[in-house]
Each structure stands twice: as structure tokens, then as C-alpha cells.
C-alpha atoms as a PDB file:
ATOM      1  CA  UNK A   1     -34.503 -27.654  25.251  1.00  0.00           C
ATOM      2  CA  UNK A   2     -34.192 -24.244  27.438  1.00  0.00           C
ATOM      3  CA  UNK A   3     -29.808 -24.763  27.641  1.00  0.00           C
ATOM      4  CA  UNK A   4     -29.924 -25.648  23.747  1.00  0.00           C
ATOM      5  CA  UNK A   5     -32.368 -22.161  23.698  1.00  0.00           C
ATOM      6  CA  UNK A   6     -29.710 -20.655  25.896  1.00  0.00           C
ATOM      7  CA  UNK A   7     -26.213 -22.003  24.052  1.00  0.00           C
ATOM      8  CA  UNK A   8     -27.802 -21.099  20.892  1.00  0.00           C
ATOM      9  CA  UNK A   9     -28.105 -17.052  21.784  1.00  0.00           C
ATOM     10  CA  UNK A  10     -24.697 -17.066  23.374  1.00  0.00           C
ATOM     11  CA  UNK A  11     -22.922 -18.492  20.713  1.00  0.00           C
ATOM     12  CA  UNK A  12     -25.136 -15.546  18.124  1.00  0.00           C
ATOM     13  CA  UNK A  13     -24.420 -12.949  20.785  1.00  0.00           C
ATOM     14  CA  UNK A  14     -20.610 -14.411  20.481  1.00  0.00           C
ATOM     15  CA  UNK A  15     -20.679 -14.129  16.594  1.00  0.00           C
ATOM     16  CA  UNK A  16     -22.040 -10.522  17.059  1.00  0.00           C
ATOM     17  CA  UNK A  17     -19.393  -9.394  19.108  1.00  0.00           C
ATOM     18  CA  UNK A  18     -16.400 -10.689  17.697  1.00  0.00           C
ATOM     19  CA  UNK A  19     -17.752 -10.946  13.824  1.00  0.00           C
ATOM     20  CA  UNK A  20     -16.776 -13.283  11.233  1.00  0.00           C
ATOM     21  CA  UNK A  21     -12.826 -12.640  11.947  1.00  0.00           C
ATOM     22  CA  UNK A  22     -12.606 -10.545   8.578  1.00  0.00           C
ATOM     23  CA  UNK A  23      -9.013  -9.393   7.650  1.00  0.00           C
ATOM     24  CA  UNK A  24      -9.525  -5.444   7.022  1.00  0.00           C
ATOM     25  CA  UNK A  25      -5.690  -5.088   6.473  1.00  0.00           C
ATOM     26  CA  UNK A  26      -4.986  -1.876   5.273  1.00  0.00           C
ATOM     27  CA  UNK A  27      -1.038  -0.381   4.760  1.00  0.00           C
ATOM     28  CA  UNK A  28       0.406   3.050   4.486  1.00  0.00           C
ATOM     29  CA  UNK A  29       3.462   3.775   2.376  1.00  0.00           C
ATOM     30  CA  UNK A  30       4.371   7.299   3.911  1.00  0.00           C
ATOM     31  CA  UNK A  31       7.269   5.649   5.953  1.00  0.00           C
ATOM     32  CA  UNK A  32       8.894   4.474   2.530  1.00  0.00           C
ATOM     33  CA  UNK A  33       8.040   7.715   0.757  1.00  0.00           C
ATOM     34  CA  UNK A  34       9.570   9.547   2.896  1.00  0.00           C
ATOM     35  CA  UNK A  35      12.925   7.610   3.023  1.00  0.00           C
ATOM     36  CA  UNK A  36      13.155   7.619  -1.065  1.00  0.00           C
ATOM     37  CA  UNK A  37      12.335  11.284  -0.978  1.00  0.00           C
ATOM     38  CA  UNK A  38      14.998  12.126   2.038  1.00  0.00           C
ATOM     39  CA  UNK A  39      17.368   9.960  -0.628  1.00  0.00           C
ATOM     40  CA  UNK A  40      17.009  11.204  -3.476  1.00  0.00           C
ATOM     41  CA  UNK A  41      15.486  14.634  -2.971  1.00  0.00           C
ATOM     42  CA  UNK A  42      13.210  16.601  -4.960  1.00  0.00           C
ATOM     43  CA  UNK A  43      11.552  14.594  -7.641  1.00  0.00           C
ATOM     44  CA  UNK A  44      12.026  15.375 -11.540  1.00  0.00           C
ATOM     45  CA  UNK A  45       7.801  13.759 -11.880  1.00  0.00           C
ATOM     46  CA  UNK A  46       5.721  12.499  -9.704  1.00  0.00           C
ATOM     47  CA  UNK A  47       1.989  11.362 -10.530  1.00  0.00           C
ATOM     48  CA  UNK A  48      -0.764  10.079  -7.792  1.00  0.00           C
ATOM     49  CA  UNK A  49      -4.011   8.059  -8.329  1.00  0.00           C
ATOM     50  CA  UNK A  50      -6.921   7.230  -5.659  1.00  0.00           C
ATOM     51  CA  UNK A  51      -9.679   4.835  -5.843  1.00  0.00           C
ATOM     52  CA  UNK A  52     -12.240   3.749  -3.548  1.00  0.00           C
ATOM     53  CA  UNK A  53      -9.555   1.518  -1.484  1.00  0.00           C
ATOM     54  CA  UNK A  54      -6.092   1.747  -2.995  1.00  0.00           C
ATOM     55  CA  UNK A  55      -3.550   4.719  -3.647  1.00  0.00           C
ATOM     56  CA  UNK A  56      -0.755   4.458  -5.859  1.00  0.00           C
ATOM     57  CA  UNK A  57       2.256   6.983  -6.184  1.00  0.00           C
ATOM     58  CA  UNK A  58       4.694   7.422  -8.797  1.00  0.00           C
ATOM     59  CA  UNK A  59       8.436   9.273  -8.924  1.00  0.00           C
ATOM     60  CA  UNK A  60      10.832   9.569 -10.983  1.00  0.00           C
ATOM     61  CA  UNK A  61      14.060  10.783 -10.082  1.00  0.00           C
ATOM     62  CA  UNK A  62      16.954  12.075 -12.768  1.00  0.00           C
ATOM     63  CA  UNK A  63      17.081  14.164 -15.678  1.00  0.00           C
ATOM     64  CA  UNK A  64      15.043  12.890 -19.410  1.00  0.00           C
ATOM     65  CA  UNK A  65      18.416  11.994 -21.971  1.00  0.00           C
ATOM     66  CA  UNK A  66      20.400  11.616 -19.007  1.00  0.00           C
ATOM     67  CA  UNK A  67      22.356   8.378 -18.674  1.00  0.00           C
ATOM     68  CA  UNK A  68      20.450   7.257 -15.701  1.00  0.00           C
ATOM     69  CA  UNK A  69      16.724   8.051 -14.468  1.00  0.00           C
ATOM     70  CA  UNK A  70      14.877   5.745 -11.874  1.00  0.00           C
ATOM     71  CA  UNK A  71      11.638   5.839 -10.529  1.00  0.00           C
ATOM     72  CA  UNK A  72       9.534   4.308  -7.505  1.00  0.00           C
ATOM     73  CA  UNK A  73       5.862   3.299  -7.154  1.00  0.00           C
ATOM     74  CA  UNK A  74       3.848   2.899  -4.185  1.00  0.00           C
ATOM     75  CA  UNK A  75       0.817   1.182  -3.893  1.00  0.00           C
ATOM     76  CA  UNK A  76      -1.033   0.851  -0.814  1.00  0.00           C
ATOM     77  CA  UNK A  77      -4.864   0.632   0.617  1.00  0.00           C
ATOM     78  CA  UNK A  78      -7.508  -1.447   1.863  1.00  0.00           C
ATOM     79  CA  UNK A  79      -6.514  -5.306   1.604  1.00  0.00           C
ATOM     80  CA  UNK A  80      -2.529  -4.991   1.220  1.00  0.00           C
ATOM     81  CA  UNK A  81      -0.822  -6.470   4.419  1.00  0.00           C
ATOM     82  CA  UNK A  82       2.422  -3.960   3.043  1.00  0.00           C
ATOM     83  CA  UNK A  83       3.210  -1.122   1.437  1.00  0.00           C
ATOM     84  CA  UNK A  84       4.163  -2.453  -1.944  1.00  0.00           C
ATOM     85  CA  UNK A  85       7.146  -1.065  -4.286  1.00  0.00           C
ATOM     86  CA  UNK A  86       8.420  -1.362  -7.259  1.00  0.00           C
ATOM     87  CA  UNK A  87      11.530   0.011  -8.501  1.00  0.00           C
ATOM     88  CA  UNK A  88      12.122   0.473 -12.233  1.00  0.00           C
ATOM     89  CA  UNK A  89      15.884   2.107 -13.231  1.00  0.00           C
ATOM     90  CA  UNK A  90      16.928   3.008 -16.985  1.00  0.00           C
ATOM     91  CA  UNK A  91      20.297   3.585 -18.154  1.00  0.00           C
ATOM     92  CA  UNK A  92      21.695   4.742 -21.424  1.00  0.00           C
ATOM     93  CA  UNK A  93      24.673   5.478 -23.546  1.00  0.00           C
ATOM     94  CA  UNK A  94      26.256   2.531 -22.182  1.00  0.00           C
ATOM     95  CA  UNK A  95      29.358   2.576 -24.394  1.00  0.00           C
END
């Protein structure tokens, strides 16, 4: 009964220590914003938001009525493995 007694508090102890293996991932997007921004340069708009655990940051690159304009978002934060982005591009006057 004393080495069940004595098992039992090492494998708690054990638990303690190492915890319940939770995955606390957490990305950064400053290495990508950087890159677009070194690019493209200056951005025309840009727009952030912050929560409690994610970040998201918008820019959009190119004149409004010009025949091209394209713009990047960046989401990162608690729980993303990555730094996620999405790339959105508009043309017009396609004749």
C-alpha cells in the first residue's frame, strides 16, 4: 500500500511539473511586415486592431481610381502556430 502511496505522489508531483502538455502557440508577424513594407514602401492606409489574444494589421498599397491597389492582412496571437496572410489585389480599367 506504502509504493502505491508513493507512485501515486510521484506521478501528481510529475503532472505538476510538466502540466497537462497545453499548446500555448503564439506567432508574430513582424518578420512578414517588414518584408511587404521594405517591398512596397510607405503604405497609402493602414488600420490595426488588438484583442485580448490576437492582433490583426491591415495595408493597402496604391493609389484609390488607380488601375491597381493591393493590400495585406496580418493576423497573429495567442493560438496561431503562423503568422497568417491574406493578400487581396484589385485591378481596373481593364480594357
Amino acid at each position: 500500500m506504502k509504493k502505491i502511496l508513493i507512485l501515486l505522489f510521484i506521478l501528481v508531483l510529475s503532472i505538476s511539473f510538466f502540466g497537462c502538455n497545453k499548446d500555448e502557440s503564439y506567432a508574430d508577424c513582424d518578420k512578414e511586415i517588414q518584408e511587404v513594407l521594405a517591398q512596397y514602401g510607405k503604405p497609402t492606409f493602414e488600420q490595426h486592431f488588438t484583442s485580448e489574444n490576437t492582433s490583426t494589421s491591415h495595408y493597402v498599397f496604391g493609389k484609390l481610381f488607380s488601375d491597381t491597389l493591393i493590400s495585406y492582412t496580418f493576423t497573429w496571437g495567442k493560438g496561431y502556430k503562423e503568422c497568417q496572410v491574406v493578400v487581396e489585389t484589385q485591378y481596373s480599367n481593364l480594357n
